[in-house]
Protein backbone atom coordinates (compact mmCIF):
# COMPACT_ATOMS: atom_id res chain seq x y z
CA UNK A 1 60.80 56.15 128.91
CA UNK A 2 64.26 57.90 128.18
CA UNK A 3 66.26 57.82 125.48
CA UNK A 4 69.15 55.62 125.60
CA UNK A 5 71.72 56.00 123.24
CA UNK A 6 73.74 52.63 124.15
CA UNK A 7 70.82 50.56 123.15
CA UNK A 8 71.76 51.83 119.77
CA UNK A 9 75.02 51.76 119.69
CA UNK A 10 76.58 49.55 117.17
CA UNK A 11 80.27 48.25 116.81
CA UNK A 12 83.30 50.22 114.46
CA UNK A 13 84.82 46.69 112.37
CA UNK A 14 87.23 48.53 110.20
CA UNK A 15 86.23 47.44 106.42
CA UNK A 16 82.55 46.95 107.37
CA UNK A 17 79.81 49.04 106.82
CA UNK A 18 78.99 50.61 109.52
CA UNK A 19 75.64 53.34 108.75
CA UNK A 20 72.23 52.12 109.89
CA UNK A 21 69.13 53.71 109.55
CA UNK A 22 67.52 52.85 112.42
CA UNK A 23 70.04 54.11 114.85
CA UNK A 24 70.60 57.90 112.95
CA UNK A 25 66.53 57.86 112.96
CA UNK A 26 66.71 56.67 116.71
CA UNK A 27 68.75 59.68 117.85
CA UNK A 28 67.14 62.11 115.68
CA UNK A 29 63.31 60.97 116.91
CA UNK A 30 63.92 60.36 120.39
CA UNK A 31 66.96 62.80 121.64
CA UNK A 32 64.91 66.00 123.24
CA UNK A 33 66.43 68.99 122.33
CA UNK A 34 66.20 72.22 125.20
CA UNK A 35 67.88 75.51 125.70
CA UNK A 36 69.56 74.13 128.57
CA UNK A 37 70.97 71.13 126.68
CA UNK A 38 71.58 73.01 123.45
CA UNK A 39 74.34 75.08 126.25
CA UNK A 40 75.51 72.10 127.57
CA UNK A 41 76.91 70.43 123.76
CA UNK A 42 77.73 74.15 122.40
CA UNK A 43 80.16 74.12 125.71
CA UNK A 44 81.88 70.84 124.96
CA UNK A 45 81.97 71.89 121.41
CA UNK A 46 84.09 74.60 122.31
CA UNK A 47 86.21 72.73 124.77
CA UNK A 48 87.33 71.37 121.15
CA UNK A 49 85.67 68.15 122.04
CA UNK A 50 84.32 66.56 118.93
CA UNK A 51 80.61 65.78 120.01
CA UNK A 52 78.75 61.68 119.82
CA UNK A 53 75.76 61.27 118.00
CA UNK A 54 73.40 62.10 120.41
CA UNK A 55 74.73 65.53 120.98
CA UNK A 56 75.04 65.87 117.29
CA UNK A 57 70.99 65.60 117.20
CA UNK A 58 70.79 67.76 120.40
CA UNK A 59 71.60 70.37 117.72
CA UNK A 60 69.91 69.44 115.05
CA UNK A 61 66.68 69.07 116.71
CA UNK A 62 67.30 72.69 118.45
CA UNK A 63 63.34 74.32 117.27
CA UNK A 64 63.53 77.47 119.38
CA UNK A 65 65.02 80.81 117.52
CA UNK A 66 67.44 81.51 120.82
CA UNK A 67 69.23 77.55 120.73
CA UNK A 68 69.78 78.27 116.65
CA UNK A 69 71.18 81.30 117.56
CA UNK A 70 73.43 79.84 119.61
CA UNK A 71 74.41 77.62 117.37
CA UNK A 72 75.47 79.59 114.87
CA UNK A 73 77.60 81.94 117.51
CA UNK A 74 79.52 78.68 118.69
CA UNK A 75 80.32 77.60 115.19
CA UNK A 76 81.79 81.82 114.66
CA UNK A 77 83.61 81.60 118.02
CA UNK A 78 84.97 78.06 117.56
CA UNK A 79 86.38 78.22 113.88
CA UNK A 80 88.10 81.44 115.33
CA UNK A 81 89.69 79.89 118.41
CA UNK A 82 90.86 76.93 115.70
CA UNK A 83 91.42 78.20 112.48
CA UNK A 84 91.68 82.08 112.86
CA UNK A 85 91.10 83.98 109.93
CA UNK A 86 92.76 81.64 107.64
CA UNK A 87 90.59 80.33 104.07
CA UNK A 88 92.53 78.50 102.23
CA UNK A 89 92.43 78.23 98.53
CA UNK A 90 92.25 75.90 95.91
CA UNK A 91 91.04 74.95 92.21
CA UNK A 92 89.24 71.75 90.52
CA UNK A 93 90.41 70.48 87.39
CA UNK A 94 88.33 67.70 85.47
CA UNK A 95 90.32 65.39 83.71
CA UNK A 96 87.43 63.27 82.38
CA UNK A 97 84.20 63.03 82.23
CA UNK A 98 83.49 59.57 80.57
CA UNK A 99 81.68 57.29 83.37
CA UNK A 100 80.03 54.31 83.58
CA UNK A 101 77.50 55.22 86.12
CA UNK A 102 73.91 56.44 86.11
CA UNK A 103 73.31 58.87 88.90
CA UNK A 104 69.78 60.60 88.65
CA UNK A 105 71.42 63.88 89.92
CA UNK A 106 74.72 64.24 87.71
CA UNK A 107 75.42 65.07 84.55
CA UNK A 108 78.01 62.73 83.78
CA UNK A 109 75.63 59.48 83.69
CA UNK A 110 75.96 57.39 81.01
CA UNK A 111 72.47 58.10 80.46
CA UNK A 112 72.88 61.77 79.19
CA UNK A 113 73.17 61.28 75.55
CA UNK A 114 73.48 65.28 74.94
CA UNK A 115 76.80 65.08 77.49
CA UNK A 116 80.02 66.19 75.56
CA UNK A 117 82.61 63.50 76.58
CA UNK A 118 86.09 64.61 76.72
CA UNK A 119 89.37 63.35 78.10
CA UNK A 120 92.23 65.49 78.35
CA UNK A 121 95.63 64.71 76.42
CA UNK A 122 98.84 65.00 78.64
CA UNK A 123 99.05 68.30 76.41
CA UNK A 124 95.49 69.60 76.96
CA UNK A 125 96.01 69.14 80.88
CA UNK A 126 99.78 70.85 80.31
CA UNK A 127 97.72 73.73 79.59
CA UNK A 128 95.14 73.56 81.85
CA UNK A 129 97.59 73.57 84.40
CA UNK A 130 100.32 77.01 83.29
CA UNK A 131 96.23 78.32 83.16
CA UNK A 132 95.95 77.95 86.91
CA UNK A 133 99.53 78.80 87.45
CA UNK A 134 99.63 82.25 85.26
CA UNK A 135 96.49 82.93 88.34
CA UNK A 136 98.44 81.64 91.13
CA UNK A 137 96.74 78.68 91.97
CA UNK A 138 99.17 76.53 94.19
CA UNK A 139 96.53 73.28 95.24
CA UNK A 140 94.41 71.23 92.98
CA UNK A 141 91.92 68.55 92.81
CA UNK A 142 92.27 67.12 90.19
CA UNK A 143 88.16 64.95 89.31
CA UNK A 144 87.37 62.05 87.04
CA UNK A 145 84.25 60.15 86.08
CA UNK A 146 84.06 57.39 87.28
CA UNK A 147 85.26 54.82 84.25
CA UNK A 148 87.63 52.13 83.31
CA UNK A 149 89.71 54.32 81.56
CA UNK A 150 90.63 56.34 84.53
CA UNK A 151 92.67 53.33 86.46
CA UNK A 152 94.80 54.22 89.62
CA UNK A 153 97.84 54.34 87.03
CA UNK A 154 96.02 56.39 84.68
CA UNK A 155 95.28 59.16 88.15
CA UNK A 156 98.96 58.55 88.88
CA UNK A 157 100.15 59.54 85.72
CA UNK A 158 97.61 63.00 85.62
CA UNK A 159 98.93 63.77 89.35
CA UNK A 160 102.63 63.35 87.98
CA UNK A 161 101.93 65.24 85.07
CA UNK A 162 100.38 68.17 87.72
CA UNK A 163 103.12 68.27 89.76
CA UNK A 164 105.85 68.39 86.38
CA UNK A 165 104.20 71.72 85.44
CA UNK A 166 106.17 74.96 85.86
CA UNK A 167 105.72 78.19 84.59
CA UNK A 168 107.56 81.35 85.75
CA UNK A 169 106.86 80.97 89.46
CA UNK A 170 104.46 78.91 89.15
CA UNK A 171 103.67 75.59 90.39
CA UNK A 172 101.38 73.22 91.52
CA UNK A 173 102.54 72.04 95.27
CA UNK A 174 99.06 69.49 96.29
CA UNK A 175 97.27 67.45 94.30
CA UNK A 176 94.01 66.71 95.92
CA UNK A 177 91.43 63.95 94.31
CA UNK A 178 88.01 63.13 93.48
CA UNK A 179 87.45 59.69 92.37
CA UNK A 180 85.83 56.80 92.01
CA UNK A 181 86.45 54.31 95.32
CA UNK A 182 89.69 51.82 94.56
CA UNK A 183 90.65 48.40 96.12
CA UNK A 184 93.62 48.52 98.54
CA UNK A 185 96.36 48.00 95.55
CA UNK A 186 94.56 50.55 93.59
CA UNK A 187 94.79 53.14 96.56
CA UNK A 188 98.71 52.44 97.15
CA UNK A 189 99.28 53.04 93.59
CA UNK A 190 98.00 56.35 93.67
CA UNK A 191 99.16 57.04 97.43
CA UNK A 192 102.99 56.70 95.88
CA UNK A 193 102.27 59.35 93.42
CA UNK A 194 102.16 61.48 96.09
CA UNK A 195 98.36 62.49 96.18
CA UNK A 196 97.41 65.18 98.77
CA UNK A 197 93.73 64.11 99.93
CA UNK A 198 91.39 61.59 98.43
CA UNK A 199 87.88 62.36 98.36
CA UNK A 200 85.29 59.53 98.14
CA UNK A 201 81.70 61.30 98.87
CA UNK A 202 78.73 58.98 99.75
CA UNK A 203 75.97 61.26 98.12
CA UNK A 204 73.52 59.82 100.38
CA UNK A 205 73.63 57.97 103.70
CA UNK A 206 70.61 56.37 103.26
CA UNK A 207 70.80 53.01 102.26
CA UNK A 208 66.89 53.00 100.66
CA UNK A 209 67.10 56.76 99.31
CA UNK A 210 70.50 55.47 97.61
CA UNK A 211 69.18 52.46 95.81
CA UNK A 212 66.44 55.44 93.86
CA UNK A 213 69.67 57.40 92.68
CA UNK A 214 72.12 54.67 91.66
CA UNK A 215 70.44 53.11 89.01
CA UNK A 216 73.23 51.43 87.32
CA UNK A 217 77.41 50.91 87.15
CA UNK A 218 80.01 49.75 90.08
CA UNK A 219 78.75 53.03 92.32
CA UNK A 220 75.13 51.24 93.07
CA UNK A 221 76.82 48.84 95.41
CA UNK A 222 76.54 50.93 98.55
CA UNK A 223 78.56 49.12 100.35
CA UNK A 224 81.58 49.15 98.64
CA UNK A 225 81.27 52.93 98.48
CA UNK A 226 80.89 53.49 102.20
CA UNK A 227 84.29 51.61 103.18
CA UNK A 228 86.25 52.62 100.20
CA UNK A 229 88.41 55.26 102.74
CA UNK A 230 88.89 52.51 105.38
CA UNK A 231 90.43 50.52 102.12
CA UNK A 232 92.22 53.98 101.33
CA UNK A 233 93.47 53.94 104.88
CA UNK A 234 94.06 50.35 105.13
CA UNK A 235 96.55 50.92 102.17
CA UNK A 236 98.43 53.70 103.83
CA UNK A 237 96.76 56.60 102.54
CA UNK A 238 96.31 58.62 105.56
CA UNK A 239 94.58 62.06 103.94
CA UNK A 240 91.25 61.16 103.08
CA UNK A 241 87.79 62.95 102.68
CA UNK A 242 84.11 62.31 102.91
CA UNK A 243 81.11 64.12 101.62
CA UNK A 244 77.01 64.64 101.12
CA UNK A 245 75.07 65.59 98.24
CA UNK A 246 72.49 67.68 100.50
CA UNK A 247 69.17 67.66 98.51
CA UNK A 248 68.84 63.63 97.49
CA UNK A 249 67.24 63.03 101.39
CA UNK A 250 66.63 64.63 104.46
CA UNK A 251 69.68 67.02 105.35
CA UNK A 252 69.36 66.27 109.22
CA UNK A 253 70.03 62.33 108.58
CA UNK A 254 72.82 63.43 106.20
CA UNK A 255 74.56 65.20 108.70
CA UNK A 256 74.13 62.57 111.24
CA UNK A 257 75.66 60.20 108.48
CA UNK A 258 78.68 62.49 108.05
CA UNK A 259 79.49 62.20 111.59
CA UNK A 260 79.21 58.45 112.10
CA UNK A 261 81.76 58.28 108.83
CA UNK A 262 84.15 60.44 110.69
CA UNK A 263 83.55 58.58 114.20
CA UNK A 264 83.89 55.29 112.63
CA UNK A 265 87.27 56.28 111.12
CA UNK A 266 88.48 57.53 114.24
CA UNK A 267 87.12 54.53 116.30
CA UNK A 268 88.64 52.09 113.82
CA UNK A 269 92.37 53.66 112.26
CA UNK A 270 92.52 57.21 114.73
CA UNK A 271 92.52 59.18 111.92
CA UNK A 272 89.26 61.59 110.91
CA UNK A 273 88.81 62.94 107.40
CA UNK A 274 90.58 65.51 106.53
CA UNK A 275 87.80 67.37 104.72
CA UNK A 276 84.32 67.30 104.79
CA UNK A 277 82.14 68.84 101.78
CA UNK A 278 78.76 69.36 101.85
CA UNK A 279 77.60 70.43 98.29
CA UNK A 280 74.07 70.85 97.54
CA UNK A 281 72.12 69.74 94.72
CA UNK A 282 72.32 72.20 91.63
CA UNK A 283 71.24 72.24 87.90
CA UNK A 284 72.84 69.76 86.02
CA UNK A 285 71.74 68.21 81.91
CA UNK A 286 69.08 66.40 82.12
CA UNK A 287 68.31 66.76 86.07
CA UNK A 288 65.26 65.99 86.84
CA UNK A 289 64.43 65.29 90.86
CA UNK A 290 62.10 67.35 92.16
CA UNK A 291 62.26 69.03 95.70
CA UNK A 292 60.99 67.29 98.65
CA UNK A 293 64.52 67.44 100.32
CA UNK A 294 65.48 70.95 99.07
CA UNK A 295 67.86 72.58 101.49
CA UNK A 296 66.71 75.83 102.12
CA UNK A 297 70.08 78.67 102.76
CA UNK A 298 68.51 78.76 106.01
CA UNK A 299 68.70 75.12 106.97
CA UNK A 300 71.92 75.39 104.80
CA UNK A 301 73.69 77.63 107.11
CA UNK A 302 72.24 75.69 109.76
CA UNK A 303 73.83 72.44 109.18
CA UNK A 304 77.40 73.87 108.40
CA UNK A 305 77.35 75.45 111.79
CA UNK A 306 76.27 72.15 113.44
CA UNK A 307 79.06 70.09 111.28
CA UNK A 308 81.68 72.56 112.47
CA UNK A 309 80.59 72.26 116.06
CA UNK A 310 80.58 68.72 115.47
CA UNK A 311 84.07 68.11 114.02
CA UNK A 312 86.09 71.14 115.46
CA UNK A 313 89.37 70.12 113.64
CA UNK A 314 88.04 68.94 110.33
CA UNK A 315 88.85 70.91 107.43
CA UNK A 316 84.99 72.18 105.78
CA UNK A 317 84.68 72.62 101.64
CA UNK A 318 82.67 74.59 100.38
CA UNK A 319 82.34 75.16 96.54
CA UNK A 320 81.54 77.59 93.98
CA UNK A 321 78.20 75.35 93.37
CA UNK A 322 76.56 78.11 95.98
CA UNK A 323 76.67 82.10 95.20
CA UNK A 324 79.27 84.76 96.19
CA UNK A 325 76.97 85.92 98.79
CA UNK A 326 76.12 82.80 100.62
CA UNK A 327 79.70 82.08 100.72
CA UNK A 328 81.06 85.11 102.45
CA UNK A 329 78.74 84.69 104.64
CA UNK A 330 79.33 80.48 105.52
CA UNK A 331 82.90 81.66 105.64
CA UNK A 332 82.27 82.52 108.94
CA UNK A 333 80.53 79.97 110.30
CA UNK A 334 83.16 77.01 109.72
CA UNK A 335 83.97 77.02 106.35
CA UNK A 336 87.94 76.81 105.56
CA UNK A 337 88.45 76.06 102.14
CA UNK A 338 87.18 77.36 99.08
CA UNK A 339 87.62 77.14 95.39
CA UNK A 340 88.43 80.17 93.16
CA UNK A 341 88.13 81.33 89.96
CA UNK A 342 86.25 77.83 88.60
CA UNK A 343 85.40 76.47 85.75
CA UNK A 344 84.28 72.76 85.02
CA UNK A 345 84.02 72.39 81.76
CA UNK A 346 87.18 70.28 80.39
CA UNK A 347 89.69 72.37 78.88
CA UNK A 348 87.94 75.50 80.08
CA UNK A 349 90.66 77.14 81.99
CA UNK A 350 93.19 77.07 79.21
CA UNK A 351 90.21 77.89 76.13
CA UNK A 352 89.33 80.97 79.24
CA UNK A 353 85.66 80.28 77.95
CA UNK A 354 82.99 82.78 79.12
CA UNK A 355 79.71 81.58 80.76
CA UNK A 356 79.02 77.87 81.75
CA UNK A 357 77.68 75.01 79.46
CA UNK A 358 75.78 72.06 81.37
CA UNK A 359 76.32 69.80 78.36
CA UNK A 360 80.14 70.08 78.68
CA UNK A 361 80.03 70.04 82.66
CA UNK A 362 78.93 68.52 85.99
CA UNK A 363 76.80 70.79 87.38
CA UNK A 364 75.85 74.69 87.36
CA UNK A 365 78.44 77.23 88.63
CA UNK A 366 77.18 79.85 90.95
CA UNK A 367 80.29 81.87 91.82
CA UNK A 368 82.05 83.09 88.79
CA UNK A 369 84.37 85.50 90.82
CA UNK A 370 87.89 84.83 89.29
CA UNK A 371 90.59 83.72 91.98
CA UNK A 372 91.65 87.64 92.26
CA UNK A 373 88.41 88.82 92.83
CA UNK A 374 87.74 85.95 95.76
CA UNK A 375 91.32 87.54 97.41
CA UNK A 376 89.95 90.83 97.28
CA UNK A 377 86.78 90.13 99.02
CA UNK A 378 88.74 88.05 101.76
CA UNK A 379 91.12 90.52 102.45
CA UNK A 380 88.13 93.34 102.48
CA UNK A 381 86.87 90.98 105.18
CA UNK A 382 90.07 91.01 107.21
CA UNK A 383 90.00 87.00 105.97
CA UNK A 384 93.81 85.30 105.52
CA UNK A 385 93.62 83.87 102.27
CA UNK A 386 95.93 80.95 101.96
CA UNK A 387 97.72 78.70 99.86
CA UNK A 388 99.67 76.56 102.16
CA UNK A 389 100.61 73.00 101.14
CA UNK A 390 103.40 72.78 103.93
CA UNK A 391 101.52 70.13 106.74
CA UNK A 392 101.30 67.77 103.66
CA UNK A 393 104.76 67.84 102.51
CA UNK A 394 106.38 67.71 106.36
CA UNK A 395 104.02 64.74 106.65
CA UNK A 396 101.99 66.31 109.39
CA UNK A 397 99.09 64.13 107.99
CA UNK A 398 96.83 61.50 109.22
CA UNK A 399 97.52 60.72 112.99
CA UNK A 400 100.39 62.91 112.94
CA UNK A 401 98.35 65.91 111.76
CA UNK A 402 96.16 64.66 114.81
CA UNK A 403 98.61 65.18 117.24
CA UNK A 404 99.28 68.79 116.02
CA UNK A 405 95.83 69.50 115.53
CA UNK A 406 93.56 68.40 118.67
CA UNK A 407 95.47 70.53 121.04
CA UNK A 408 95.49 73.68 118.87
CA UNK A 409 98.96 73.74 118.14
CA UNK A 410 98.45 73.79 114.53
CA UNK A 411 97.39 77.26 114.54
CA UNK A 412 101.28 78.20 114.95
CA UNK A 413 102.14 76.91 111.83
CA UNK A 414 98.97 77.26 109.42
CA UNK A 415 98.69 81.31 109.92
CA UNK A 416 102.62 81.97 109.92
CA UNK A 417 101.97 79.57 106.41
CA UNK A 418 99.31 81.77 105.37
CA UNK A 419 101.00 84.78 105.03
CA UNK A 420 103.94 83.56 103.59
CA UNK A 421 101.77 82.25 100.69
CA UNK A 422 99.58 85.27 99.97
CA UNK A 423 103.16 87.64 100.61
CA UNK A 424 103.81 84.79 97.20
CA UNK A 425 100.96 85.62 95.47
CA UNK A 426 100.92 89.64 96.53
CA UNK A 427 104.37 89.52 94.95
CA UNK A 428 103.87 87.01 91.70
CA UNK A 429 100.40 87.72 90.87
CA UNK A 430 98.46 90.84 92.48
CA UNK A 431 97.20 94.04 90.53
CA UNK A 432 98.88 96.79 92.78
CA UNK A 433 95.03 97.45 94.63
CA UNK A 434 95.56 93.97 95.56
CA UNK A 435 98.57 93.86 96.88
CA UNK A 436 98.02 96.98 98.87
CA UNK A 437 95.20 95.37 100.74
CA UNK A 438 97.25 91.98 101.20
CA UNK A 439 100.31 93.93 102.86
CA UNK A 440 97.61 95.37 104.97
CA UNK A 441 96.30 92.31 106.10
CA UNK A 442 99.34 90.32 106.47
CA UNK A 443 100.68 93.12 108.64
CA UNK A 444 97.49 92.97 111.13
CA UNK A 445 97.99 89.54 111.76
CA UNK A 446 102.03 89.32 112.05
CA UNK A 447 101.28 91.61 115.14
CA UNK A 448 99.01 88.38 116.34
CA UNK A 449 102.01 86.40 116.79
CA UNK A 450 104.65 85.99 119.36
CA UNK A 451 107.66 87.88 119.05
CA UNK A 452 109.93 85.16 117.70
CA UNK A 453 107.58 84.19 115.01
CA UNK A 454 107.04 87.75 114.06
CA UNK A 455 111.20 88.14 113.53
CA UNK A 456 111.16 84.76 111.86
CA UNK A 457 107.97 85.59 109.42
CA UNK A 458 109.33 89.01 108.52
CA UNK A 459 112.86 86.92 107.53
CA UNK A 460 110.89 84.77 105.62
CA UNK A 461 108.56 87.44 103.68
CA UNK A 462 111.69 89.31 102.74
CA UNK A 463 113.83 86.61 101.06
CA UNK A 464 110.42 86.08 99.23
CA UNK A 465 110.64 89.46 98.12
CA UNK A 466 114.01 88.92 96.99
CA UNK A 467 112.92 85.92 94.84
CA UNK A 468 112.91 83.01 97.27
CA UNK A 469 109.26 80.60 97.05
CA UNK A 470 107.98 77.86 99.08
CA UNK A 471 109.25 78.94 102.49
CA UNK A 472 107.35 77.39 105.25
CA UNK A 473 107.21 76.35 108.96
């Protein structure tokens, strides 16, 4: 008998859950996956089409060496066609780490007696922040455990505080965050703060596998975790951004979870996350899980070339959790933001500690590359690395940033942005090696651009070097 899709089909009620089992395990088992076929969703992929469910396994259930192949050349060819060269940058900064939660897989549980818990003072994250400015960091997200203490008005205040900080030329121009879900109210209050993105990951789509990891505190209730971003969007927060822990269940039903989330937000409100992360499980205190869903870097690389074919115009995160090497190398196949120059531990950026303690973090660091050293590899790799905050702040967000985005347009703004913030950075920040290479680079891809934007990004790049900042189209 064939497949049919329809017959599991099941209806987007905005502020309902909306995952089930059955029907991601229906597509996966029963959608046949040949060369031919494999062609056929690749093509619409690239048509920048984002692709159903059943197409979505088409890839995913791809066995022959030749369809993965091809896979991984349509994710290179389409995050060219939509993103160019571009990588843009950013930093995390943990506030807290007190939380009320206990998580099998995370370090923060309330469970972890050898945990150091710290807050940060209004002066202790003062200083965290002229850290990340004396590197040049211009975006943040800003991540909190997930406790009482850390109230929408208590993240308001932080992102307030973030945005207050100046030193020299520095700033801090998006404030991204990673939080615990909020009710409606609790979302506006932190939406008029003026938040960039707010990142609510599911860890696992599985209702079952969820219940194992979740042992105690508000974040067991599944439920309420899967429809915090429709409450996010309900309240007017329009940025928003979902994730997986890859590792806690099988990584094929985790991507197929991913992009129901982002089909159910666009069925229900027309808006898709903005980001997607995809972090995979790493060593944390007192982690103990074993590894019958291990994600190979094979399968790893895999699955971020089948989420970018799958979502053509959602921003991809991935984090220093994975090595240097891995990295450059994901870069390439749909990846668009990255963090630099991490550290986790609270108050580490301003204290400039060496190495990485698990008792006084979340997880284990992999890439210890500072934020300079990241820039130099990008640029070695003809990559554009940027700090643009400027779609945000002209409110090119949410359906708006939709209607710039699906055609392609966006790439006429985001690359001109680019260079305009490393020309910032090459000026304010660079050892002279640095700088050399940026100049380099930036001139290579002016020549990509029409004439009028050349004359207008040359302008622009010159009043920077006479001391202008935050120019932008």
């Amino acid at each position: 008998m064939k497949f049919s899709p329809e017959k599991y089909a099941i209806p987007d009620v905005p502020m309902q859950p909306f995952i089930d089992t059955g029907e991601i395990w229906g597509f996966l088992n029963k959608t046949v996956s040949t060369p031919g076929r494999v062609k056929e969703v690749i093509k619409k992929s690239l048509a920048k089409n984002r692709l159903n469910l059943e197409e979505v396994a088409v890839l995913i259930n791809a066995a022959d060496s030749g369809s993965m192949q091809l896979i991984k050349e349509g994710a290179r060819e389409l995050k060219k066609k939509i993103y160019g060269n571009r990588i843009v940058l950013f930093a995390p900064l943990y506030v807290g780490n007190k939380c009320s939660n206990n998580c099998a897989y995370c370090g923060f549980k309330t469970s972890n007696k050898d945990a150091v818990r710290k807050t940060l003072s209004d002066e202790e994250l003062v200083r965290e922040i002229e850290a990340l400015e004396d590197n040049g960091q211009k975006r943040l997200i800003l991540v909190y455990g997930e406790h009482a203490q850390y109230s929408p008005g208590f993240i308001a205040q932080t992102v307030k505080t973030a945005y207050s900080v100046k030193k020299g030329k520095g700033e801090i121009r998006r404030v991204n965050i990673n939080a615990a879900p909020l009710d409606i109210e609790g979302f506006r209050t932190v939406k008029e703060a003026g938040i960039g993105t707010y990142q609510v990951f599911q860890e696992t789509y599985h209702r079952e596998a969820y219940k194992t990891y979740h042992l105690r505190g508000k974040k067991a209730d599944f439920d309420y975790r899967l429809t915090s971003l429709d409450r996010a969007l309900e309240a007017g927060l329009d940025d928003v951004g979902i994730g997986a822990l890859f590792g806690l269940y099988d990584w094929r039903f985790e991507v197929m979870g991913l992009v129901r989330h982002t089909n159910h937000l666009e069925a229900c409100y027309n808006i898709g996350p903005h980001t997607i992360s995809f972090p995979r499980i790493k060593d944390a205190s007192m982690l103990d899980l074993g590894d019958e869903y291990f994600v190979s870097d094979e399968n790893f690389t895999r699955l971020v070339a089948i989420l970018r074919l799958a979502v053509p115009y959602t921003g991809m995160i991935l984090t220093a959790r994975e090595p240097a090497k891995l990295r450059n190398q994901l870069i390439q196949f749909g990846v668009s933001q990255i963090d630099g120059g991490t550290r986790i531990e609270l108050g580490s950026y301003a204290e400039k500690e060496q190495g990485h303690d698990l008792k006084k973090g979340q997880f284990r660091i992999n890439d210890d590359r500072s934020l300079n050293e990241i820039i130099d590899e990008l640029l070695q790799q003809d990559m554009l690395p940027s700090f643009c905050t400027a779609c945000y702040r002209l409110g090119r967000t949410g359906e708006h940033f939709m209607e710039f985005s699906v055609p392609g347009f966006i790439k006429r703004f985001c690359s001109p942005n680019a260079m305009l913030t490393l020309a910032e950075y090459l000026v304010d920040y660079a050892p002279e090696r640095t700088a050399e290479m940026g100049w380099s680079v930036i001139e290579k891809n002016i020549h990509l651009l029409d004439e009028k934007a050349q004359h207008q990004v040359r302008e622009k790049i010159g009043r920077i070097k006479q001391g202008e900042r935050d120019l932008y189209f």
